[in-house]
Protein backbone atom coordinates (compact mmCIF):
# COMPACT_ATOMS: atom_id res chain seq x y z
CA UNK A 1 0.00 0.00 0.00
CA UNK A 2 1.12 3.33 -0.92
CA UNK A 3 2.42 5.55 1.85
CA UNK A 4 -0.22 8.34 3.21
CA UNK A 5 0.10 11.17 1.27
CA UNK A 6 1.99 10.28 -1.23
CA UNK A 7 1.32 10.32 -4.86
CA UNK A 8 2.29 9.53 -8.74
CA UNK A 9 2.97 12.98 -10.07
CA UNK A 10 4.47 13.69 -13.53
CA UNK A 11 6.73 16.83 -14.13
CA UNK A 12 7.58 18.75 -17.53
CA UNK A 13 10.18 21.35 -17.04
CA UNK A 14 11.04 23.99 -19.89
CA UNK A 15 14.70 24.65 -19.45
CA UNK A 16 17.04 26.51 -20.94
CA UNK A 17 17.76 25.41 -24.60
CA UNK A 18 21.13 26.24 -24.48
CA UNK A 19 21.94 24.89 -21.32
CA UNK A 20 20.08 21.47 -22.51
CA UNK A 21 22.17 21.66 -25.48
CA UNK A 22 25.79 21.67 -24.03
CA UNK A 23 24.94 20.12 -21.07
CA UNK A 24 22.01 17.53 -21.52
CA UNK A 25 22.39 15.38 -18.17
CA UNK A 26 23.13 17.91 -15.89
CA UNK A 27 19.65 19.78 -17.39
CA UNK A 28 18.02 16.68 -16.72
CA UNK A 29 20.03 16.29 -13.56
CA UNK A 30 18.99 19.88 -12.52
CA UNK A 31 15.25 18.64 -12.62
CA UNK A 32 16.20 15.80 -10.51
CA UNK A 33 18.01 17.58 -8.26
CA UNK A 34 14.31 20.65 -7.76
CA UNK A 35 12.79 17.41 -6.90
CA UNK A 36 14.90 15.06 -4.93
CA UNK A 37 15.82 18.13 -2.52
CA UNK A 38 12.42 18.33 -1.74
CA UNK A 39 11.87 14.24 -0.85
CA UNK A 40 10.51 13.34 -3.81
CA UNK A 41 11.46 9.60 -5.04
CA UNK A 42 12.28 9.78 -9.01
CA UNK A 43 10.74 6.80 -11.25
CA UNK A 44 12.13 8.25 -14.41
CA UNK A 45 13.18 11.25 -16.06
CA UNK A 46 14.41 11.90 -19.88
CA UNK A 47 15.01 15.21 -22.03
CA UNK A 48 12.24 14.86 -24.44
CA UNK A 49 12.54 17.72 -26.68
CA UNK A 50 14.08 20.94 -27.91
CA UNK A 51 12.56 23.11 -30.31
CA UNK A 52 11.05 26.74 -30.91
CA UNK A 53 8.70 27.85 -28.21
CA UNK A 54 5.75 29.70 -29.52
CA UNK A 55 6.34 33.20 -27.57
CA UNK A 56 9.35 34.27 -25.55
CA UNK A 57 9.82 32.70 -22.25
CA UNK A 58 12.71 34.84 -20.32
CA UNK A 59 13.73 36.30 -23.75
CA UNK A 60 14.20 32.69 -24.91
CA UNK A 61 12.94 31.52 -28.20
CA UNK A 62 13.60 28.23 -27.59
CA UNK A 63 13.49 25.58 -24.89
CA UNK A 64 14.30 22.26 -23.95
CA UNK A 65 11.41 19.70 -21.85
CA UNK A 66 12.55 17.93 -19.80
CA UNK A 67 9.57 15.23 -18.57
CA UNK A 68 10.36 13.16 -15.19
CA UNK A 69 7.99 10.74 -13.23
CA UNK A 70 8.04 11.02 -9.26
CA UNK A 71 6.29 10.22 -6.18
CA UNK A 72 5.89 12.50 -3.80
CA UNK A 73 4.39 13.85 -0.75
CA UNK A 74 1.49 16.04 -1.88
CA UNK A 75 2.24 18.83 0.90
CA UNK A 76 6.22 19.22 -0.59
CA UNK A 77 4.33 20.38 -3.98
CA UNK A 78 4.01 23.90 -2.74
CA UNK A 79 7.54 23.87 -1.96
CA UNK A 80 9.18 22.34 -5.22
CA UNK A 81 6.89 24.95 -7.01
CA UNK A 82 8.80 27.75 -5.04
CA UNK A 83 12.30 25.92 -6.18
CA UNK A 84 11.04 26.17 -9.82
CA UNK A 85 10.44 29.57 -9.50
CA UNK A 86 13.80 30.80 -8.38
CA UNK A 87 15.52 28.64 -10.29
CA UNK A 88 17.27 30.40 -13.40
CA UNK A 89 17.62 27.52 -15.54
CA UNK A 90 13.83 26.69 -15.30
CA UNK A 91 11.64 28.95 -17.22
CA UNK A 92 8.30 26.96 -17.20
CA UNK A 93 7.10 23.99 -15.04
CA UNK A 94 3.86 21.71 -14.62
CA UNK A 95 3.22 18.89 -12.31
CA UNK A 96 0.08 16.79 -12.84
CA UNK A 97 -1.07 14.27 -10.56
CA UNK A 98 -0.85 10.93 -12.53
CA UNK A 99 -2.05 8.56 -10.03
CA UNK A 100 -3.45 5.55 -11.71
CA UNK A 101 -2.17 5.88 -15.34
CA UNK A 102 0.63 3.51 -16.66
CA UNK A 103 3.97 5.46 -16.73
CA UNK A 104 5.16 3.91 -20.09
CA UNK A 105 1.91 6.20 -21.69
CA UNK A 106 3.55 9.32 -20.31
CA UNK A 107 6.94 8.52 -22.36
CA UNK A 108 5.78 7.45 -25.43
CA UNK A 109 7.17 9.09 -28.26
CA UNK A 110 4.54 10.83 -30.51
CA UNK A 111 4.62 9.57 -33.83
CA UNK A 112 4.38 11.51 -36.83
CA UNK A 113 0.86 11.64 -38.70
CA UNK A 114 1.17 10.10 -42.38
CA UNK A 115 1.29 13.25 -45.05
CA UNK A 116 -2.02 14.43 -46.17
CA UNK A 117 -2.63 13.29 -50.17
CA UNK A 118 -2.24 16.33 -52.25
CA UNK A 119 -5.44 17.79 -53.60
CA UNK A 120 -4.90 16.74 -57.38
CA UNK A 121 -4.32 13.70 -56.28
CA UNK A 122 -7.14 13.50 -54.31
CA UNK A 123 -9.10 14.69 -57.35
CA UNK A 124 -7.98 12.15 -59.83
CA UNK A 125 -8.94 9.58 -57.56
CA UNK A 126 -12.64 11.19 -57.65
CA UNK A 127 -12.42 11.11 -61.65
CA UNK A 128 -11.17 7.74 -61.36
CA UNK A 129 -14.02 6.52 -59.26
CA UNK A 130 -16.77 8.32 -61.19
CA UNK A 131 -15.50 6.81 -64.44
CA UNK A 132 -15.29 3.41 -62.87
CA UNK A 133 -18.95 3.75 -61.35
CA UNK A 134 -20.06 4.94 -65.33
CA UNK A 135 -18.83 1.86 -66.49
């Protein structure tokens, strides 16, 4: 049984992209480090991205996420919040409470949708189909 209190939580960090980028396990290891200082037991945590943010964060167009699975007492939340916060390196930060759902969901890569058919193709199948359906 679990202990009182404690919970499955899951935690994306936007860091730095330049720091991710020179330095990728000690960004990752800076996320660990918000979290384990606070008592929080770490299940698994990976750099999962870096690309172009949609609006400047810090005067930073880009960012790294950084996504890590803990457990963790549910009254130290307020507190690693507070260690986001001051920390530089961190620009953005969002724990969800994922108690119940299978962690191997969280880390699952997204796979790309197969390219939409171009319209003329799209087209000549309609002609082809008409044609057939005259026949």
């Amino acid at each position: 049984m679990a202990d009182a209190g404690q919970r499955t939580y899951e935690g994306l960090f936007l860091v730095d992209s330049g720091f991710a980028n020179k330095d990728p396990e000690g960004a990752v290891a800076l996320c660990r480090d918000v979290l384990e200082k606070h008592g929080a037991t770490i299940i698994r945590a990976e750099l999962w991205a870096e690309q172009r943010l949609a609006y400047e964060v810090r005067k930073n167009k880009r960012g790294a996420y950084i996504l890590v699975a803990f457990r963790a007492n549910t009254l130290k939340l307020a507190e690693m919040e507070l260690e986001c916060r001051l920390t530089e390196r961190i620009l953005r930060y969002l724990f969800t409470n994922r108690e119940g759902v299978p962690i191997e969901k969280w880390f699952k890569r997204y796979e790309t949708k197969p390219a939409r058919p171009r319209e003329a193709e799209v087209e000549s199948r309609k002609d082809e189909e008409e044609v057939a359906i005259a026949d």
